[in-house]
Protein backbone atom coordinates (compact mmCIF):
# COMPACT_ATOMS: atom_id res chain seq x y z
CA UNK A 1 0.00 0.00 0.00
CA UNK A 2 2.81 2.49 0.41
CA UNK A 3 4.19 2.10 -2.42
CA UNK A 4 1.05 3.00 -4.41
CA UNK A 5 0.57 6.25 -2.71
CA UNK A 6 4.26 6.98 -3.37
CA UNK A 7 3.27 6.33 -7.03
CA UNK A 8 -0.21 8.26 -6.47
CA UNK A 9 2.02 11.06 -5.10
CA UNK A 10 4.46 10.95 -8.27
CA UNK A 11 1.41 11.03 -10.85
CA UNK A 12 -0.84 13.46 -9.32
CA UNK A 13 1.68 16.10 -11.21
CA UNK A 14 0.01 17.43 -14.36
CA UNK A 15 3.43 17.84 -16.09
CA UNK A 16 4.48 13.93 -15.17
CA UNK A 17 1.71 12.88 -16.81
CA UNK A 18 1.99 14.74 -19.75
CA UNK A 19 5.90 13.87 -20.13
CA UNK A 20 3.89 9.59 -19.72
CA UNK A 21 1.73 10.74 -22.56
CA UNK A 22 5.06 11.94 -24.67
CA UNK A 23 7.10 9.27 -24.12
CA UNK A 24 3.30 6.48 -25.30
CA UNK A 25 4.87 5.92 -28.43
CA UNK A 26 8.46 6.55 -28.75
CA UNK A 27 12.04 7.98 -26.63
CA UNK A 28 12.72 10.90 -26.38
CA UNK A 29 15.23 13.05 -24.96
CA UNK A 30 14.98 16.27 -23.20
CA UNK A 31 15.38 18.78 -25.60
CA UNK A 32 12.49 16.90 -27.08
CA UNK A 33 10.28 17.13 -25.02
CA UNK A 34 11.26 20.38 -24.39
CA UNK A 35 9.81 21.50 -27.95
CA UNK A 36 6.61 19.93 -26.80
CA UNK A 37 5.70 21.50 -23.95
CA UNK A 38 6.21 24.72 -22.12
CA UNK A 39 8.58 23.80 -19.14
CA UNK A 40 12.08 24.47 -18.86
CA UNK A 41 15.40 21.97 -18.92
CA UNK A 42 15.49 22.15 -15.27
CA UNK A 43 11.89 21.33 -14.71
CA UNK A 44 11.95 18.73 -16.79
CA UNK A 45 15.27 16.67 -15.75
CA UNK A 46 13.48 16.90 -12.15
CA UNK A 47 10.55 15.08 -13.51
CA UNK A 48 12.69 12.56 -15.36
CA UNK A 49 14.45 11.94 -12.11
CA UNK A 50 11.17 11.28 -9.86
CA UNK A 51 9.68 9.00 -13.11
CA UNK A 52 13.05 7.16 -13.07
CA UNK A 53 13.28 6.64 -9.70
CA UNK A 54 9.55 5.34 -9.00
CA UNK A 55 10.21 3.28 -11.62
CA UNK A 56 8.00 4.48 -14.88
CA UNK A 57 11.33 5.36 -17.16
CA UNK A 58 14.47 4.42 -17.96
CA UNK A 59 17.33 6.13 -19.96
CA UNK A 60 19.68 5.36 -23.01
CA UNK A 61 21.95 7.29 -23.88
CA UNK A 62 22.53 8.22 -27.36
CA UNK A 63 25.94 10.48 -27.79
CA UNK A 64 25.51 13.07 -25.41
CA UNK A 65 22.08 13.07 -25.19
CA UNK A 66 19.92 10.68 -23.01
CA UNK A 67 16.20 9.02 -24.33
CA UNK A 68 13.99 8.26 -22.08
CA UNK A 69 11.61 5.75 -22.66
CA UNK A 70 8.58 4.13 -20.57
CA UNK A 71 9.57 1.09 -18.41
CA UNK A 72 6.66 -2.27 -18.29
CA UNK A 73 5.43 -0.38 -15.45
CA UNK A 74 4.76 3.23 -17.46
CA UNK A 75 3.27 1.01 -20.52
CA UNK A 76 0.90 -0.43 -17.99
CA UNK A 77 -0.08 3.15 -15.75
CA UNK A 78 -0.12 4.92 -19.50
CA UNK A 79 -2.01 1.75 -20.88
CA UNK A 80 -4.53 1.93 -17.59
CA UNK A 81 -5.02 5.62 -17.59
CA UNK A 82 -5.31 5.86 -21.05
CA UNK A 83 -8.36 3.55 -20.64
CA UNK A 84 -9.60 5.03 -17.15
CA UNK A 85 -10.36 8.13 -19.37
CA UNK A 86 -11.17 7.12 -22.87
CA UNK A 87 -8.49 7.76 -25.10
């Protein structure tokens, strides 16, 4: 039970979930999804860290430039949310 409210706690951020919803169907890197939304670097490598960490993404990097990509656990949550709302 902890651990889902730790996970609760990490996807009841608006911009976690949209960075989930960006990373659905392919990797990306930062400066990616930078171009797609409206938050910094900064903001953004914070969120990667707290998705890493619980667990929803992993990195690769690529040169000097990092893709992250949804773990089995963020298809599932992305898969399940996806569904709990209808798209």
């Amino acid at each position: 039970m902890e651990q889902l409210t730790k996970d609760l706690n990490i996807l009841s951020v608006k911009s976690r979930l949209d960075i989930l919803f960006l990373l659905k169907d392919k990797p990306h890197c930062v400066c990616d999804l930078m171009s797609h939304t409206d938050m910094s670097q900064s903001l953004i490598s914070h969120h990667l860290s707290d998705l890493t960490n619980a667990g929803f993404l992993e990195g690769k990097r690529e040169g000097k430039y990092i893709d992250y990509y949804l773990t089995k656990k963020g298809e599932k949550t992305v898969k399940s949310l996806s569904e709990m709302i209808g798209i």
